[in-house]
Structures are given as C-alpha cells and as structure tokens.
Protein backbone atom coordinates (compact mmCIF):
# COMPACT_ATOMS: atom_id res chain seq x y z
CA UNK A 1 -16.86 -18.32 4.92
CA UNK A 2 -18.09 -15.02 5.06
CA UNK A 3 -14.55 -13.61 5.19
CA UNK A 4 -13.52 -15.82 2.23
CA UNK A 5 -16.78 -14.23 -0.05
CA UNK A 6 -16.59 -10.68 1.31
CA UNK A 7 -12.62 -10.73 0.55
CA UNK A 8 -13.19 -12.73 -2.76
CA UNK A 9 -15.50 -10.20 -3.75
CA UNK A 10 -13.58 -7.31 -3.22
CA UNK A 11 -10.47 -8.91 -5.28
CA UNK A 12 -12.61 -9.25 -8.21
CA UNK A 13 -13.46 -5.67 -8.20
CA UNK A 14 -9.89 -4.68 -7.58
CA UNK A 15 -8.90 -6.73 -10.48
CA UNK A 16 -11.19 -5.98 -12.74
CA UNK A 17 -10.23 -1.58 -11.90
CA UNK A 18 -6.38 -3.06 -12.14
CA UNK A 19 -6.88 -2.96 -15.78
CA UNK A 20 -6.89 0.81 -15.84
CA UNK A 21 -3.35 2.42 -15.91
CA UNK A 22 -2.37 3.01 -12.37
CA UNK A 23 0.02 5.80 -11.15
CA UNK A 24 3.26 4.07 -9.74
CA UNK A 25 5.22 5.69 -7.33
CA UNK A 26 9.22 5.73 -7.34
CA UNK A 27 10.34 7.53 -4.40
CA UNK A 28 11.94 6.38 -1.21
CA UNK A 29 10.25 3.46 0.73
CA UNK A 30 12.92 3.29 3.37
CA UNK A 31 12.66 3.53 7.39
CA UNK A 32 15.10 2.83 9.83
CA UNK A 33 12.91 1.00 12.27
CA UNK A 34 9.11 1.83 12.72
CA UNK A 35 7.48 4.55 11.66
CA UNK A 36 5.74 7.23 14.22
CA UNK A 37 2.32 7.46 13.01
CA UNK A 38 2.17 11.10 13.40
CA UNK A 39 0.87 12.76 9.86
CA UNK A 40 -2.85 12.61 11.25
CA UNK A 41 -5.14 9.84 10.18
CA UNK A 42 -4.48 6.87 6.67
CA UNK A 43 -2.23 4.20 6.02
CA UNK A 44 1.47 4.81 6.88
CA UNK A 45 3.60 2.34 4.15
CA UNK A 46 7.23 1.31 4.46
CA UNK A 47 10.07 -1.18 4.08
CA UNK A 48 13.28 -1.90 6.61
CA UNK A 49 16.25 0.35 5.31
CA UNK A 50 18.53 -2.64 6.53
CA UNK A 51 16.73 -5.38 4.91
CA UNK A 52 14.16 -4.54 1.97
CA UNK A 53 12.38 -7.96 1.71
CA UNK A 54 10.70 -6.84 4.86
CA UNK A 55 7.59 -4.39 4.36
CA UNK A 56 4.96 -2.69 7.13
CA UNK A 57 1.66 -1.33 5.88
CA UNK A 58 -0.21 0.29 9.46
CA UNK A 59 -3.38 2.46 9.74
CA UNK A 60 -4.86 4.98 12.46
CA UNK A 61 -7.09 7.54 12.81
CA UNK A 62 -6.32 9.50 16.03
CA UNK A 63 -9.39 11.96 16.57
CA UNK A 64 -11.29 10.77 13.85
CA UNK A 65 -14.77 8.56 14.14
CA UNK A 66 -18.19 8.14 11.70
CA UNK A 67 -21.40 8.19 13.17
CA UNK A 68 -20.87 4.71 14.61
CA UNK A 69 -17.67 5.93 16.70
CA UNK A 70 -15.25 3.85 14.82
CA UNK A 71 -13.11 4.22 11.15
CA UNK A 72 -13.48 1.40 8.64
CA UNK A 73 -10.60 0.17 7.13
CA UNK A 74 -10.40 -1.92 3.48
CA UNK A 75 -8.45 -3.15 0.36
CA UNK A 76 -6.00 -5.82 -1.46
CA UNK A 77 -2.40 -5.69 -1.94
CA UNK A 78 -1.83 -7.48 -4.99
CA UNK A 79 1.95 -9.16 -5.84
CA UNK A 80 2.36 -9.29 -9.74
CA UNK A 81 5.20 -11.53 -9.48
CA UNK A 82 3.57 -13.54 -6.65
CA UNK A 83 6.80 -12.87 -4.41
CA UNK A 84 4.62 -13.08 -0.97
CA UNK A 85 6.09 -14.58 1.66
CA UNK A 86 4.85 -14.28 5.41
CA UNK A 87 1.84 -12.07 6.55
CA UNK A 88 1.46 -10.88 10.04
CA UNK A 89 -1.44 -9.62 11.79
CA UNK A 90 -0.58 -6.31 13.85
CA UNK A 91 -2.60 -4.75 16.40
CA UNK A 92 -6.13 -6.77 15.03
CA UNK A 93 -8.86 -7.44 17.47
CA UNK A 94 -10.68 -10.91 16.50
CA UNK A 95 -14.19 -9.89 18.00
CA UNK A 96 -15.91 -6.35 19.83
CA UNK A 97 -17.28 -2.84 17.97
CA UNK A 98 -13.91 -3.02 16.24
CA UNK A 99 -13.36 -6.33 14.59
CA UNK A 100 -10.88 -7.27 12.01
CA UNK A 101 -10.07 -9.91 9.45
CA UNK A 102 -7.12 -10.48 7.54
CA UNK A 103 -6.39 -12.99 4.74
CA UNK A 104 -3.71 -14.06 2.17
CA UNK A 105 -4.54 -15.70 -1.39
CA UNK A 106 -2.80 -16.99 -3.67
CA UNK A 107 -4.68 -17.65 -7.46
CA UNK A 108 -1.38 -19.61 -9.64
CA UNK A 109 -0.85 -15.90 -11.19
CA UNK A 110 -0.91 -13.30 -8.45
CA UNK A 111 -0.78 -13.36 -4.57
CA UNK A 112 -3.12 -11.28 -2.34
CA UNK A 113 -3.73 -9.44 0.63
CA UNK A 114 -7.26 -8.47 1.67
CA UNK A 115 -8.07 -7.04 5.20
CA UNK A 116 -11.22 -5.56 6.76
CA UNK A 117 -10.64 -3.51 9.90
CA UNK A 118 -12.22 -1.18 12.43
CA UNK A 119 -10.00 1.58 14.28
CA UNK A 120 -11.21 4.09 17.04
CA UNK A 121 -10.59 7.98 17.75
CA UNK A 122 -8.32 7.24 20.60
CA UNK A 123 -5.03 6.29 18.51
CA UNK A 124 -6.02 2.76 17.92
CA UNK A 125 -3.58 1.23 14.73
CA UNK A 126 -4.00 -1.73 12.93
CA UNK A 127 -1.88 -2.78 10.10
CA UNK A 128 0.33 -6.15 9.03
CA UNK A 129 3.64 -7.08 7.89
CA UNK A 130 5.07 -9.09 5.28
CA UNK A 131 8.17 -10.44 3.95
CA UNK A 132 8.95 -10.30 -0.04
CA UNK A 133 10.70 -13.82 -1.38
CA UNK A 134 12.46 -12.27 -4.16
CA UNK A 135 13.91 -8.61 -4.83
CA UNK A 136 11.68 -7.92 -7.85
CA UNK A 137 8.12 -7.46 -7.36
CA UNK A 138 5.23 -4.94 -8.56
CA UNK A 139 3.05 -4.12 -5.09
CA UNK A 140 -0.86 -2.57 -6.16
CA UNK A 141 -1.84 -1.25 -3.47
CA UNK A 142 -5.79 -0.52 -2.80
CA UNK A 143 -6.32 1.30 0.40
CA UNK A 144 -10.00 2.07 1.10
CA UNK A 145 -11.47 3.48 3.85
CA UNK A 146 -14.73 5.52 4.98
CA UNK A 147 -12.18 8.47 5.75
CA UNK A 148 -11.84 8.63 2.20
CA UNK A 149 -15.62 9.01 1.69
CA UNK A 150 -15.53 12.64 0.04
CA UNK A 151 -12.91 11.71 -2.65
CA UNK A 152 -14.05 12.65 -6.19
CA UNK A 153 -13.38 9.72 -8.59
CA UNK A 154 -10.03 9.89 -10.74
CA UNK A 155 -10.64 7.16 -12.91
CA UNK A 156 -7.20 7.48 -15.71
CA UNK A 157 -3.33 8.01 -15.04
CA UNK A 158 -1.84 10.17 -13.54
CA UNK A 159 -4.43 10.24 -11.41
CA UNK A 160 -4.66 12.88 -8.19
CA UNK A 161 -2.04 13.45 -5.36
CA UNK A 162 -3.08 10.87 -2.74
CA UNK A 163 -4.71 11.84 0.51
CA UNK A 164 -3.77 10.41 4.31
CA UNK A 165 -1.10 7.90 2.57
CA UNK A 166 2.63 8.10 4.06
CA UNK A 167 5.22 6.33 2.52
CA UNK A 168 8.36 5.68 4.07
CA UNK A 169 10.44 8.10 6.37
CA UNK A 170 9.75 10.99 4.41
CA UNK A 171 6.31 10.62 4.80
CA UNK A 172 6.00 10.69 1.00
CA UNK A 173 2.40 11.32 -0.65
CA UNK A 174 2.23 9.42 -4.45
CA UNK A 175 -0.55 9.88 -7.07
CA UNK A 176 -3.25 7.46 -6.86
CA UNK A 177 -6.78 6.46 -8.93
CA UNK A 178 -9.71 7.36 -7.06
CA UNK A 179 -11.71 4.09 -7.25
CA UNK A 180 -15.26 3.06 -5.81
CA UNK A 181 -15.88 -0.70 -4.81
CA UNK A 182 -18.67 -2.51 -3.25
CA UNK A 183 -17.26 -1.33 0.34
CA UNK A 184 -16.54 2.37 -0.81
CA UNK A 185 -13.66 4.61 -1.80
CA UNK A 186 -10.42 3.37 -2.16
CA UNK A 187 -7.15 4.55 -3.47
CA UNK A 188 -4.91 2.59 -5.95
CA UNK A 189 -1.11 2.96 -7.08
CA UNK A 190 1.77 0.77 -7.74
CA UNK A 191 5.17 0.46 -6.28
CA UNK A 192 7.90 -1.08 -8.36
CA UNK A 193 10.69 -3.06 -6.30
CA UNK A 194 13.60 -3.46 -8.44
CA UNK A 195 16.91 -5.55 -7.46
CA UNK A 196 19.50 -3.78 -5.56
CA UNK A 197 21.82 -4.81 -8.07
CA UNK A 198 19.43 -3.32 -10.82
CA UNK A 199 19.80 0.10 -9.10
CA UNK A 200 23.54 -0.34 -8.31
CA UNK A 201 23.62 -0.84 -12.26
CA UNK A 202 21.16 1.82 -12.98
CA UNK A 203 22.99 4.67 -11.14
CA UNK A 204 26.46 3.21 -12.72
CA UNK A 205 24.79 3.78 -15.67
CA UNK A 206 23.64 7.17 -14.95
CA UNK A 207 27.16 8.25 -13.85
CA UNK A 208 28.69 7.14 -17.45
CA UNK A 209 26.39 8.75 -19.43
CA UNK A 210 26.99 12.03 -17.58
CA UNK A 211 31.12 11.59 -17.54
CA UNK A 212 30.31 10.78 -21.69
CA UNK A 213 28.35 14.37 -22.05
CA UNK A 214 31.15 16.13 -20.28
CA UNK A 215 33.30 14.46 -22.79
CA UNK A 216 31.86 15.68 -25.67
CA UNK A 217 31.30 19.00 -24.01
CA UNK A 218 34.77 19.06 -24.02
C-alpha cells in the first residue's frame, strides 16, 4: 500500500505539471543492442534498432553518492495512447540501503510507469524495459532524481538543454522542463513514436517536394 499511495501521489503531480507545454524531442532513439553506460551519472534511454516496439530506460551513478552514500532515483513514464505492453524490472533490489519499487498503472485514458530506486557510487544500475503494443505512441517522460538537486526551475517550452539524460546511441541530450514534485527535481519531455510507414511516407514526401523545387528552378 505504501507503494500504491507514494506512486499515486507522484502521478497526480506529474499530471497535473503535464498540462504545461513540454519540449519533445525528435532525434534518434536507436541502439543496436545495449547501451554502455559510460556518459557519467542519469538515465540512459533507448529503443532496439531491429525491433522498435522494444524500449530500455537504465540509470547509474558511478562515483556519485549524497550524504547517505546512495543516489535516489524517481518519476512516471506516461503512454498517451495507452500502448504499454510488458514492464520488466532490471537490476532492482527488493530490500537493503538500496531498495526499489516499480509499478505499472493503467487509469482507462493513459498507462503509467512509476519507479522509486536507490543506486550506489560503485556502478550500481537500475532501470526496466518495456514493450510498446502499437507503433504510435507519445512517451512523457519524468526523470527525477537527487542528482538533479541544483537544477533551476524551467517552468514553459522550450525549456533548458537536459542534464545527465542519454538518448539512444548517440548519446543524445533533448530539452526538458525543470519541474519540482513532492520527491524533488525532476526533468520532463516528450518523445513522439510515429509508424514506420508514417516516416517511410514522410521522407517520400520530403524527396518530392525537393525534385518539385528543382523543377521549377529549372
């Protein structure tokens, strides 16, 4: 129960700062196999090159510890389009200094993600996986952590370039609110997952337009 009210709680927040504009990012996702979590200490974001559907969200902080010795670790995933499928726990430790919770909701609208986590300074990760039923999905992300404790607020779009957040093989940063909830700092953007066939289309459509302007150039 007190995973269900502490999660619930931090939703509602979430929700209600979801009603700002958020920046959305719309660079490459993409990795071929895992990531190496080796851009020093946040959450490390991707998808599988070789099938999309499939999406890994991880977090470390090598070198890094509070007062306490560990890092905390918070937030939601939201799914607009409620295309969640499977959740996986990876690398969480059910009881100790470093204990971690993980749940999945699902309110008729909207599908969640909510975790609570503890890492160390020695390389510990955590993270999860899951799989996306459907190509087309809108993914708010609201990473929080107590690594993030000395972010000024940026409350509007287009927000402030995000900082320890690696997306995809690149490594990509994205710009990101700066929000505070009840368990502290947290970072929120959007990623829009369109159909492969919606970007086949897209680029097709790109190409004509620029064969038309050399036409009329000529």
């Amino acid at each position: 129960m007190k995973l269900f009210k502490t999660a619930l709680g931090f939703v509602f927040a979430a929700v209600a700062g979801a009603a700002l504009a958020t920046p959305q990012y719309h660079g490459t996702t993409t990795a071929s196999g895992d990531l190496t979590l080796s851009h020093g200490a946040g959450y490390y974001i991707w998808n599988d090159l070789h099938n999309s559907r499939d999406w890994f969200v991880r977090w470390a902080a090598p070198g890094v510890s509070d007062s306490d010795g560990t890092v905390e670790w918070f937030g939601h995933l939201q799914f607009g389009n409620s295309m969640l499928g499977t959740v996986e726990e990876f690398g969480f430790e059910t009881s100790g200094t470093h204990l971690d919770t993980l749940s999945s909701m699902s309110f008729g609208t909207s599908d969640f993600i909510v975790w609570e986590a503890a890492t160390n300074d020695s390389g510990g990760v955590d993270g999860f996986n899951f799989t996306l039923t459907g190509h087309t999905e809108l993914l708010q992300f609201a990473l929080g952590s107590s690594i993030y404790s000395g972010l000024a607020p940026a409350l509007a779009d287009p927000g402030v370039t995000s900082t320890g957040i690696f997306i995809g093989d690149g490594y990509a940063s994205t710009n990101t609110l700066v929000l505070e909830g009840s368990d502290g700092i947290y970072q929120q953007f959007e990623i829009s997952v369109a159909e492969p066939s919606t970007l086949a289309l897209l680029g097709l459509g790109l190409v004509g337009f620029g064969v038309l302007r050399r036409k009329k150039k000529s």
